[in-house]
C-alpha atoms as a PDB file:
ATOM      1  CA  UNK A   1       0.000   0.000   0.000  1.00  0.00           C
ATOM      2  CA  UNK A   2       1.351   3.451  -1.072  1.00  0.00           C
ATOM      3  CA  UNK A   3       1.609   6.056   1.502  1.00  0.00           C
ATOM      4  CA  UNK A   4      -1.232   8.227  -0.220  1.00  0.00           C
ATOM      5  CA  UNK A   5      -3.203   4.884  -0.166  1.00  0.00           C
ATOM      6  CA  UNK A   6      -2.531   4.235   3.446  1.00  0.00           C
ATOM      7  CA  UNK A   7      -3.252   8.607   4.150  1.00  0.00           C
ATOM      8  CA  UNK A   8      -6.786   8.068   2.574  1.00  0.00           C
ATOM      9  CA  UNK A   9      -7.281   4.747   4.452  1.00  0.00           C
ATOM     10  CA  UNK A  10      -6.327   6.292   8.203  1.00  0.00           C
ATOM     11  CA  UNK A  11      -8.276   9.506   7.152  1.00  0.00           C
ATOM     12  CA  UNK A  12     -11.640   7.611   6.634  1.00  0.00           C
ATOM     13  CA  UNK A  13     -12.088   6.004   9.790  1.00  0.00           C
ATOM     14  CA  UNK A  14     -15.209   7.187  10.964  1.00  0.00           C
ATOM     15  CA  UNK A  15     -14.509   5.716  15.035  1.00  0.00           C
ATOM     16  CA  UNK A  16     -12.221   2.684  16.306  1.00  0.00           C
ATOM     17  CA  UNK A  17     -14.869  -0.112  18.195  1.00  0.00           C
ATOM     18  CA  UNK A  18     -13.510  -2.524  20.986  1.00  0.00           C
ATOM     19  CA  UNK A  19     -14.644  -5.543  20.716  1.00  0.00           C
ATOM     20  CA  UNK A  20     -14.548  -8.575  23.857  1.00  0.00           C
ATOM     21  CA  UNK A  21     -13.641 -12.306  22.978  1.00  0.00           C
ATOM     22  CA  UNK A  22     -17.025 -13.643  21.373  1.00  0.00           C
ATOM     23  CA  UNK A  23     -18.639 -10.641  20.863  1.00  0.00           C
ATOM     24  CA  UNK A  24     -19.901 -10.162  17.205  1.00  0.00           C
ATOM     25  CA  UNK A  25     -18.422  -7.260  14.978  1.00  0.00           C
ATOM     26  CA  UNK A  26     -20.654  -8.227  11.997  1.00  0.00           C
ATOM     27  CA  UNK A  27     -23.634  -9.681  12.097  1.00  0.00           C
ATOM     28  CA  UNK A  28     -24.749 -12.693   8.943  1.00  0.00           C
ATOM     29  CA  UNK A  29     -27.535 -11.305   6.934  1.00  0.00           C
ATOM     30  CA  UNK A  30     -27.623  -7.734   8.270  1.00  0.00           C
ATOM     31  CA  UNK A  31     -27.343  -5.057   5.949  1.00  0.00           C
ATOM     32  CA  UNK A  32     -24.309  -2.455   6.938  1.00  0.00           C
ATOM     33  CA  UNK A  33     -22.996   0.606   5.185  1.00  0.00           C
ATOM     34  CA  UNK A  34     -19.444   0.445   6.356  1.00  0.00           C
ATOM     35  CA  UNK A  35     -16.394  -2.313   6.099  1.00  0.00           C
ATOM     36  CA  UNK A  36     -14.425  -3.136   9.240  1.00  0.00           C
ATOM     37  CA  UNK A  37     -10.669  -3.086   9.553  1.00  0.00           C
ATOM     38  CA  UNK A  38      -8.853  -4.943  12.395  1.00  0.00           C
ATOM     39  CA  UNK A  39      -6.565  -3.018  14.161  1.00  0.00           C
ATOM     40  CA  UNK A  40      -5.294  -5.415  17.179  1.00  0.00           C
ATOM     41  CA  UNK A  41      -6.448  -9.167  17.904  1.00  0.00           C
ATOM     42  CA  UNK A  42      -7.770 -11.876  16.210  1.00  0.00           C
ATOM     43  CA  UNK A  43     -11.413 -12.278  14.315  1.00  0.00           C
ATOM     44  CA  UNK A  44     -12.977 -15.050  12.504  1.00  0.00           C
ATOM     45  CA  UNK A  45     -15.767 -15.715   9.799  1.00  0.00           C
ATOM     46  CA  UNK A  46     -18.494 -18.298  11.269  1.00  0.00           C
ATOM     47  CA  UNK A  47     -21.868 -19.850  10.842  1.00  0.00           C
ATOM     48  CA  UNK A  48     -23.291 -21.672  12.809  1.00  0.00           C
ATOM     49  CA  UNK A  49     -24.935 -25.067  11.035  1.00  0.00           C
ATOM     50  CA  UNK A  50     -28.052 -26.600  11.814  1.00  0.00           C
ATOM     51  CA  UNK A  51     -26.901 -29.002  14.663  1.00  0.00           C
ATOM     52  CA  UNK A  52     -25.212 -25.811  16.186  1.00  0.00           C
ATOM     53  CA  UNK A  53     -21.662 -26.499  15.670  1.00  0.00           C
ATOM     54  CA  UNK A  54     -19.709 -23.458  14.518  1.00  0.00           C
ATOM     55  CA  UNK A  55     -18.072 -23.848  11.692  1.00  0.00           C
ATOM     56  CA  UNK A  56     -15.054 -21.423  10.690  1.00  0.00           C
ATOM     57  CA  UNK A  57     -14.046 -20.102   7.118  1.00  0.00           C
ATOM     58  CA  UNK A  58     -11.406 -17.439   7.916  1.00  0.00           C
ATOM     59  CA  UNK A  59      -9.307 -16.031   9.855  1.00  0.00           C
ATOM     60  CA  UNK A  60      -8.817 -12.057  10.369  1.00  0.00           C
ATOM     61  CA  UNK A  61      -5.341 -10.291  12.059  1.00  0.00           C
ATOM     62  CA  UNK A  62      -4.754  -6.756  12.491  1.00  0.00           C
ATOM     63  CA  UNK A  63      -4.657  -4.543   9.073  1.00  0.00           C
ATOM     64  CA  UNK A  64      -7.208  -7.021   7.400  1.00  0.00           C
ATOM     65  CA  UNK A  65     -10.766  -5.802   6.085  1.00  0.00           C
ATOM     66  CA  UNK A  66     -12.731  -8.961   8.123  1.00  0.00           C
ATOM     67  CA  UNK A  67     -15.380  -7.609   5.630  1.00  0.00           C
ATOM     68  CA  UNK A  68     -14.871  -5.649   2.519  1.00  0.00           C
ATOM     69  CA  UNK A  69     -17.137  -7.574   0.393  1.00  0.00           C
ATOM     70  CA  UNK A  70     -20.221  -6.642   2.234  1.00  0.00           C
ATOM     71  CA  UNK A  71     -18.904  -3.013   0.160  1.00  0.00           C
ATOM     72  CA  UNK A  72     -21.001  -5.006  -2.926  1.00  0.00           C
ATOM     73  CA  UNK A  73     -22.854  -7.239  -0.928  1.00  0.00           C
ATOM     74  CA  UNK A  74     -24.314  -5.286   1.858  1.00  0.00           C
ATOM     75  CA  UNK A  75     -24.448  -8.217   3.657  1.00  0.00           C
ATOM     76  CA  UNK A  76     -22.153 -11.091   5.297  1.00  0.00           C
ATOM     77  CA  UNK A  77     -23.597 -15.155   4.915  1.00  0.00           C
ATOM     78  CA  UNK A  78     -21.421 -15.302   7.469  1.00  0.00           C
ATOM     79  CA  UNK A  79     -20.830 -13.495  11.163  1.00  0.00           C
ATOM     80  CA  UNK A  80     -17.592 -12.040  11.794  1.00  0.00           C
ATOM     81  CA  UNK A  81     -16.319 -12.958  15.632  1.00  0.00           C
ATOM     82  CA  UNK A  82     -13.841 -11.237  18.037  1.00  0.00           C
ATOM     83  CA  UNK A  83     -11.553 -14.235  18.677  1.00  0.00           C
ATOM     84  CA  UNK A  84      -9.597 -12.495  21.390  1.00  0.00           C
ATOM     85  CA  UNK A  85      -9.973  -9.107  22.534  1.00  0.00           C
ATOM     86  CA  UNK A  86     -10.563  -6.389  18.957  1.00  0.00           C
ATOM     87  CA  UNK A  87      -9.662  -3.148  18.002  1.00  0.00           C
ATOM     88  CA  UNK A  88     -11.654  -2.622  15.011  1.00  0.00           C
ATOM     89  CA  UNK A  89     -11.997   0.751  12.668  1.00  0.00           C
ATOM     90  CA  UNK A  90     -14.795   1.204  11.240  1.00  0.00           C
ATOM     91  CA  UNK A  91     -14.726   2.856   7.416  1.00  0.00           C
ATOM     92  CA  UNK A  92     -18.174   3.916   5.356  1.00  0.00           C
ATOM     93  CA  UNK A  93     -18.786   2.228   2.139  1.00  0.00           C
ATOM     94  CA  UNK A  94     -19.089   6.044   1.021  1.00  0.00           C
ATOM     95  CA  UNK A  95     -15.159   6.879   2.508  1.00  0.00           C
ATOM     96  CA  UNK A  96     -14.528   3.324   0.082  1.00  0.00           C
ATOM     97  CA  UNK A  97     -16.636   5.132  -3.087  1.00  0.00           C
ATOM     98  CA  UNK A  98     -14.031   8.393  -2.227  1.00  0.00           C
ATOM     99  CA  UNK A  99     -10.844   6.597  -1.686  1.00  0.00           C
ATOM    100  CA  UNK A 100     -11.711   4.162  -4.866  1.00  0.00           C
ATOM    101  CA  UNK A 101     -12.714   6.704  -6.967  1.00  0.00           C
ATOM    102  CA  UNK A 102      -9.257   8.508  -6.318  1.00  0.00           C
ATOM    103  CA  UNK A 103      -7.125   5.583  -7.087  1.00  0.00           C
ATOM    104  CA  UNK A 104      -8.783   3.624  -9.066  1.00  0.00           C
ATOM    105  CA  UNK A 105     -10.731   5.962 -11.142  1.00  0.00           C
ATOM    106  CA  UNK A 106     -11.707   3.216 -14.202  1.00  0.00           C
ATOM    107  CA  UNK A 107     -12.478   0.248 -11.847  1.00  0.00           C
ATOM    108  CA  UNK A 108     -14.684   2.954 -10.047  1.00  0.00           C
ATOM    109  CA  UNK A 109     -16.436   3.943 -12.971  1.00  0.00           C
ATOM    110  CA  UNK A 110     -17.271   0.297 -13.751  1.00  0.00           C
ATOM    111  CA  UNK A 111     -19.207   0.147  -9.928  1.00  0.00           C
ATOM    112  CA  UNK A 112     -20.827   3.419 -10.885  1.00  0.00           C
ATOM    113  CA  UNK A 113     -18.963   5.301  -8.658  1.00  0.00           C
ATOM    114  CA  UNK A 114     -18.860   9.165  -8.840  1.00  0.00           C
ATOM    115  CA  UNK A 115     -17.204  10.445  -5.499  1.00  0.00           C
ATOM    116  CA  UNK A 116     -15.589  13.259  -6.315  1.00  0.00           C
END
């Protein structure tokens, strides 16, 4: 990541979240207008199945989005879990339209994205 990449990154952080062990930073199937960077600690990607067994499907450290798809999605499948104690930093999808729009000005325009 460039250091104008990283500059718009830190600059969009709307607040930093603390999150305890097993406490839920994204909920599955909720609709959310913002993407979630970890900062410190460990998160994880779950569902739960049918018998209730918890099945994993990734693991998040700090300085990965746990959820930037949900910036097309809207929504997870999955919930995203505080593994051990989280700080998280919460970015708008609209900071995402601004910072993709800047650097990636064609892949932008082929999401329809006019942030400037």
């Amino acid at each position: 990541m460039s250091d104008e990449e990283q500059s718009l990154l830190v600059g969009s952080v709307l607040r930093v979240q603390s999150f305890a062990p097993a406490e839920t930073i994204v909920p599955a199937e909720v609709s959310v207008n913002f993407s979630s960077v970890i900062l410190q600690g460990m998160s994880s990607r779950q569902k739960v199945l049918e018998n209730g067994a918890r099945q994993i499907t990734a693991f998040h450290l700090a300085g990965d989005f746990c959820d930037l798809h949900t910036y097309v999605l809207k929504t997870l499948p999955d919930s995203v879990v505080a593994m051990t104690a989280c700080e998280v930093a919460i970015v708008p999808h609209t900071e995402l339209d601004r910072i993709f729009s800047r650097i990636l000005p064609r892949g932008a325009a082929v999401l329809g994205i006019d942030a400037y």
